[in-house]
Protein backbone atom coordinates (compact mmCIF):
# COMPACT_ATOMS: atom_id res chain seq x y z
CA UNK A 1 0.00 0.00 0.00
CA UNK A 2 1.38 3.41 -0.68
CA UNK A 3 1.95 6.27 1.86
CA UNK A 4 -0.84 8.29 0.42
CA UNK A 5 -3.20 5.45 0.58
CA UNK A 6 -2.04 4.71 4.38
CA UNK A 7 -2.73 8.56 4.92
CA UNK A 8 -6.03 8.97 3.24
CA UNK A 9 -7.21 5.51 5.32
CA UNK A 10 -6.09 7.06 8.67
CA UNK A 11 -7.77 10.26 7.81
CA UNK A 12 -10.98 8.43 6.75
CA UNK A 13 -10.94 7.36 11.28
CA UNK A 14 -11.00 10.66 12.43
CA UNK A 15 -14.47 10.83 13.73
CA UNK A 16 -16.73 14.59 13.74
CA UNK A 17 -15.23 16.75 15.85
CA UNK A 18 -11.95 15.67 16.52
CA UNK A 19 -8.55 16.78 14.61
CA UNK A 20 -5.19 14.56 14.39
CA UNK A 21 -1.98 16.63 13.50
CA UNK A 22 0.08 16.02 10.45
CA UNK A 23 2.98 14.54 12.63
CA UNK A 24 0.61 12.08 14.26
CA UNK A 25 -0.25 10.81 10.54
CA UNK A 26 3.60 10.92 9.68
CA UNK A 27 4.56 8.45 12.95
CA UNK A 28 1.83 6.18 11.74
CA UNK A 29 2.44 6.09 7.94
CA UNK A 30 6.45 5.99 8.32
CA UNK A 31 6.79 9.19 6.76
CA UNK A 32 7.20 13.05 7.66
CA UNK A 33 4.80 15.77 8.10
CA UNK A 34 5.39 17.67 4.61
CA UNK A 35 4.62 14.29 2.86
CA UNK A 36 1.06 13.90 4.79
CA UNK A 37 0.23 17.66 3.91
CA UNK A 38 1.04 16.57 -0.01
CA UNK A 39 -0.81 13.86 -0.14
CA UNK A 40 -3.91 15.62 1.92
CA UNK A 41 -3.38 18.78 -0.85
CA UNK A 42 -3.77 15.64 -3.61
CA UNK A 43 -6.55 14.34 -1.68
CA UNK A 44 -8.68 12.44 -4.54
CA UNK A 45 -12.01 12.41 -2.30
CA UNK A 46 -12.73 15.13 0.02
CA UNK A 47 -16.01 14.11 0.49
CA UNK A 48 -14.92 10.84 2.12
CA UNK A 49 -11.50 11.58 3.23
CA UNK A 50 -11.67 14.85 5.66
CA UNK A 51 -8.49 16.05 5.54
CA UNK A 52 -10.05 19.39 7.06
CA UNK A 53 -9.45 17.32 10.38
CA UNK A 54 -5.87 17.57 10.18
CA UNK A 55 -4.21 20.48 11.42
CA UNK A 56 -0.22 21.64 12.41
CA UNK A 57 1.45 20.53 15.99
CA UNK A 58 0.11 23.48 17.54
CA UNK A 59 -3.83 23.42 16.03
CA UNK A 60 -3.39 25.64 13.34
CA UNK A 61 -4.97 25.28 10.08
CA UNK A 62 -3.38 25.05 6.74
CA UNK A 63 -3.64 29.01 5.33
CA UNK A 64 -3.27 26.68 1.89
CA UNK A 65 -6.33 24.10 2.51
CA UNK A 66 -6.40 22.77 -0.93
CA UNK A 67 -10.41 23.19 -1.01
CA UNK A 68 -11.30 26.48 -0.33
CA UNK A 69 -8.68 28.06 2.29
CA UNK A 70 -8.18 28.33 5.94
CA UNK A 71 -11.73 30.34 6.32
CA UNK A 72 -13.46 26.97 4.77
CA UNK A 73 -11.82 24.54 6.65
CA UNK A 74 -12.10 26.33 9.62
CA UNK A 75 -15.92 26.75 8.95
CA UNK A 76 -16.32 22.41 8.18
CA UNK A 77 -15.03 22.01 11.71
CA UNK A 78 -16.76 24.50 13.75
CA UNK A 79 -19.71 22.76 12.05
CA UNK A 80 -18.96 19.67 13.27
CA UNK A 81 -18.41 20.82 16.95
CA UNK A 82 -14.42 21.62 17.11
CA UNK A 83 -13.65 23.97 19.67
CA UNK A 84 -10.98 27.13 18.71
CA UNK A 85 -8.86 28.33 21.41
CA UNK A 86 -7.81 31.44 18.76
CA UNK A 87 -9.12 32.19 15.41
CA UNK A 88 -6.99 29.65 13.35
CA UNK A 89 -6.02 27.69 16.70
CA UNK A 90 -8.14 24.29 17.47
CA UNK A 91 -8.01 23.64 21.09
CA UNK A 92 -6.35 20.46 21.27
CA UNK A 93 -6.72 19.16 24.96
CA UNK A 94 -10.57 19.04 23.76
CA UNK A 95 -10.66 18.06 20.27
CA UNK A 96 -7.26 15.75 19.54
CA UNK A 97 -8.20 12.11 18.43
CA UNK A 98 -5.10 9.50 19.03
CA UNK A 99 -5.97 7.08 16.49
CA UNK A 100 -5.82 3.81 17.92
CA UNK A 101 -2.34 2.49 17.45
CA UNK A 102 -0.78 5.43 18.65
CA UNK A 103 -2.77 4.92 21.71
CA UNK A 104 -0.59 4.09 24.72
């Protein structure tokens, strides 16, 4: 299976109104953090891969989301219940999923 295949399967788990963070994709996929932000800008399927729930270390959102900009993705996830802590900053002690084999 390909990274971008691994990534876009990982990102089809995060549930409504939760984020993961590129680097938590990276650790699981064996890759880095620019590679999972590719692959999400290539995403094939927004509609059923939601790579508005991935967002930097610190809960920012990408200023380049491939599918309409910050303001959009920002607007998909404060429609499905993520809390901001700043204007482009998710809160992440409330809205971070740990996928399940990163789970310790």
């Amino acid at each position: 299976m390909s990274v971008f295949s691994k990534v876009y399967r990982l990102v089809q788990n995060i549930p409504k109104g939760k984020v993961v963070t590129y680097g938590q994709i990276a650790r699981l996929t064996g890759t880095n953090p620019r590679v999972v932000g590719y692959a999400l800008h290539r995403n094939p399927d927004p509609k059923n891969i939601p790579c508005h729930r991935v967002v930097d270390k610190n809960g920012r959102l990408a200023l380049n989301y491939a599918f309409g900009g910050w303001r959009e993705q920002k607007r998909k996830l404060l429609s499905e219940g993520v809390k901001f802590k700043t204007g482009m900053g998710v809160d992440l002690n409330l809205c971070l999923f740990i996928p399940r084999r990163q789970r310790g």
